[in-house]
Protein backbone atom coordinates (compact mmCIF):
# COMPACT_ATOMS: atom_id res chain seq x y z
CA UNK A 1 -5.30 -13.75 9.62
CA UNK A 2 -1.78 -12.36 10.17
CA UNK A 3 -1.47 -9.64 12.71
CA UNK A 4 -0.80 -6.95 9.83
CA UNK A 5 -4.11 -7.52 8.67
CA UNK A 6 -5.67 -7.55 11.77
CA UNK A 7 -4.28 -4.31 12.75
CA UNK A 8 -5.30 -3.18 9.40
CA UNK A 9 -9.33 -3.65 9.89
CA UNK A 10 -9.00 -2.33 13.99
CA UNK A 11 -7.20 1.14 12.23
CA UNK A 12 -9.98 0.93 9.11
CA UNK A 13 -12.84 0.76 11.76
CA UNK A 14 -11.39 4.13 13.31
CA UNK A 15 -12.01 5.90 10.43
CA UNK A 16 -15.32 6.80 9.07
CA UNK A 17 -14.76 7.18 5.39
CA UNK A 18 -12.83 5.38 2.55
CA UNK A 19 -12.71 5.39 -0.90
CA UNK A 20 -14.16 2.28 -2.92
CA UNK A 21 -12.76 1.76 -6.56
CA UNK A 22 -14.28 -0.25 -9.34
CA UNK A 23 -14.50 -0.76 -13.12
CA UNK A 24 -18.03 -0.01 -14.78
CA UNK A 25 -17.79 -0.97 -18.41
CA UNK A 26 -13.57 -0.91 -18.13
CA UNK A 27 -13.40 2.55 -17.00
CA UNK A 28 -11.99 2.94 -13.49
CA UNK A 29 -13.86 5.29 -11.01
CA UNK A 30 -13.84 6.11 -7.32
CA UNK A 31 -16.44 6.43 -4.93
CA UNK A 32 -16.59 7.98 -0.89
CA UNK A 33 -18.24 5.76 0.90
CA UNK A 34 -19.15 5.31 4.78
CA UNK A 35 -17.81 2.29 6.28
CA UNK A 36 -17.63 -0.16 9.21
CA UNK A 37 -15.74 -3.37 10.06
CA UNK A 38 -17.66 -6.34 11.54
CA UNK A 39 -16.11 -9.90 12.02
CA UNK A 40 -13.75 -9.31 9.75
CA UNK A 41 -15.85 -8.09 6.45
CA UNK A 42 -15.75 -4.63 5.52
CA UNK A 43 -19.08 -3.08 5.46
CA UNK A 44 -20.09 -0.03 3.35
CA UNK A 45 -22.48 2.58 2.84
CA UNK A 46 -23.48 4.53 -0.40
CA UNK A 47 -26.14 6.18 -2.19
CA UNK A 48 -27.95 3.63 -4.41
CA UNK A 49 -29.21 6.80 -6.57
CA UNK A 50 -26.00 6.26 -8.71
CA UNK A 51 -26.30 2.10 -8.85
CA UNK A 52 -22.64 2.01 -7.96
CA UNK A 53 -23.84 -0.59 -5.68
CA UNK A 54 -25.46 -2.53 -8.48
CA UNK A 55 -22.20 -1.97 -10.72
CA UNK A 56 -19.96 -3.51 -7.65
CA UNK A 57 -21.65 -6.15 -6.57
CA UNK A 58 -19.95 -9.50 -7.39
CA UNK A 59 -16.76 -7.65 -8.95
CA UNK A 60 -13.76 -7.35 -7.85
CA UNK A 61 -12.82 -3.81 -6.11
CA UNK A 62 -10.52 -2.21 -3.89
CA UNK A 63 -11.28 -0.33 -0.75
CA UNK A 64 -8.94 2.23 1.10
CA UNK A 65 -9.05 4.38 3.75
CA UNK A 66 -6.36 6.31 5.82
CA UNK A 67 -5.92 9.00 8.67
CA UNK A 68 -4.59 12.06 6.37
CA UNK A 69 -7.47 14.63 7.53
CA UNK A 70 -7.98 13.22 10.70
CA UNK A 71 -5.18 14.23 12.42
CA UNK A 72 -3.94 16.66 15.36
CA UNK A 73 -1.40 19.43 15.02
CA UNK A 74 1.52 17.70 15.94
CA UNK A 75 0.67 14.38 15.00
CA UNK A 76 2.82 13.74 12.04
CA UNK A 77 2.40 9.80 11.59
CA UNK A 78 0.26 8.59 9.27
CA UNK A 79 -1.32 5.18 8.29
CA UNK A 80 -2.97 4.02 4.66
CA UNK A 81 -5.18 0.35 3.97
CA UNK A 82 -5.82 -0.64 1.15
CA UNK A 83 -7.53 -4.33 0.53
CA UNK A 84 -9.26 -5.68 -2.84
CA UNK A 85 -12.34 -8.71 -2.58
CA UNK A 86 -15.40 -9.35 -4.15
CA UNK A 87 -17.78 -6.81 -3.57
CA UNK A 88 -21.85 -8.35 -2.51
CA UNK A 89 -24.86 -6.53 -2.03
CA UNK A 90 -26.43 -7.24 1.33
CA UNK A 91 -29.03 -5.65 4.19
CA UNK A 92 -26.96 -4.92 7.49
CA UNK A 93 -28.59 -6.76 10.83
CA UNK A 94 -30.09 -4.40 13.58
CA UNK A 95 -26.59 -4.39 15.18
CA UNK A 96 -24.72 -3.33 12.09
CA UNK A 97 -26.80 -0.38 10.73
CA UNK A 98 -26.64 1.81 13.78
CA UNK A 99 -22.96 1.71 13.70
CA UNK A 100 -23.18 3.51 10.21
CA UNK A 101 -24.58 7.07 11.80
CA UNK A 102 -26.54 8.86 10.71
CA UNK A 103 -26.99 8.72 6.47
CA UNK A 104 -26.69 11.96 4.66
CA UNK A 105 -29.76 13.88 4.23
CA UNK A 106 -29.48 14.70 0.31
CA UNK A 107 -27.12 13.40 -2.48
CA UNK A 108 -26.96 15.37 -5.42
CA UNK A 109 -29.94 17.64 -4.34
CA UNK A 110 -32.23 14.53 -4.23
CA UNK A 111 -32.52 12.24 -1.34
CA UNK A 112 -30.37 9.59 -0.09
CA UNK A 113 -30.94 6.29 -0.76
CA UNK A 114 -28.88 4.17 1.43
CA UNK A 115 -27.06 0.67 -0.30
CA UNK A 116 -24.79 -1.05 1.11
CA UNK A 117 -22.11 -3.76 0.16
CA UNK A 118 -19.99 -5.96 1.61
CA UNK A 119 -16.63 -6.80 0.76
CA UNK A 120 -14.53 -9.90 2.45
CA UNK A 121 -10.94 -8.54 2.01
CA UNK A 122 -8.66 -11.23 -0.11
CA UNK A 123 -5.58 -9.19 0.25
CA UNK A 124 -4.88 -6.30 2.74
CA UNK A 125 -1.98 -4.16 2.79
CA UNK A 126 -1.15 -1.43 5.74
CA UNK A 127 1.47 1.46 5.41
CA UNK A 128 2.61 3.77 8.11
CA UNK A 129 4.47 6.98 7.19
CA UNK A 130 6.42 8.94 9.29
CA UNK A 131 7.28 12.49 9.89
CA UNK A 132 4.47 13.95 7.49
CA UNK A 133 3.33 17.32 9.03
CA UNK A 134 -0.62 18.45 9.28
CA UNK A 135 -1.62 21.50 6.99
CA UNK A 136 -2.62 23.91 7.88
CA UNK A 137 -5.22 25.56 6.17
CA UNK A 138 -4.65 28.90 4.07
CA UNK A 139 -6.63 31.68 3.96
CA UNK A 140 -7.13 34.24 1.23
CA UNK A 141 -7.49 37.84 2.18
């Protein structure tokens, strides 16, 4: 794996979320998910309520993930990953789950149902931006 790539999965496992994209019947759509990174396979979280998991399991989907909202005043560099692979439905070991935290309590006012996928990236791409200031949040009075 080129170094790009690898520095790619060590900046994805820093950050808690991404976003996991997918066809279901040709129409595109976009899911939050919880992730983690573990020899080398990209690891995910989400609520099976939905049967997303269901719908991405064996297709092909992209996964990104950046450091946008989880940044310091001051801090004005900014990274993005994005990667695409066949998505697979799987049960993490005892050393995996842990590293997911704690699941939500609720999704959609009825519980969470934890599913999880796993996704061997194919093709990873990293971008870093520079000189992209935090915001600051606005307040109405």
């Amino acid at each position: 794996m080129p170094s790009d790539e690898y520095r790619a999965l060590e900046l994805l496992d820093r950050a808690p979320y991404g976003r996991l994209s997918v066809t279901m019947r040709a129409l595109p759509f976009v899911i939050t998910t919880r992730h983690i990174v573990s020899d080398g396979k990209v690891l995910i979280r989400l609520h099976g309520g939905y049967g997303y998991g269901r719908a991405c399991d064996g297709s092909v989907v992209a996964y990104n993930a950046d450091n946008f909202g989880d940044r310091e005043e001051g801090d004005e560099n900014v990274w993005h990953i994005q990667l695409m692979g066949t998505a697979r439905t799987f049960v993490p070991d005892a050393a995996e789950l842990p590293r997911f935290g704690p699941a939500p309590r609720t999704a959609d006012d009825g519980p969470f149902i934890p599913e999880y996928l796993c996704i061997e990236p194919q093709f990873i791409t990293l971008h870093h931006l520079e000189g992209v200031p935090t915001r600051a949040a606005a307040h109405a009075s």
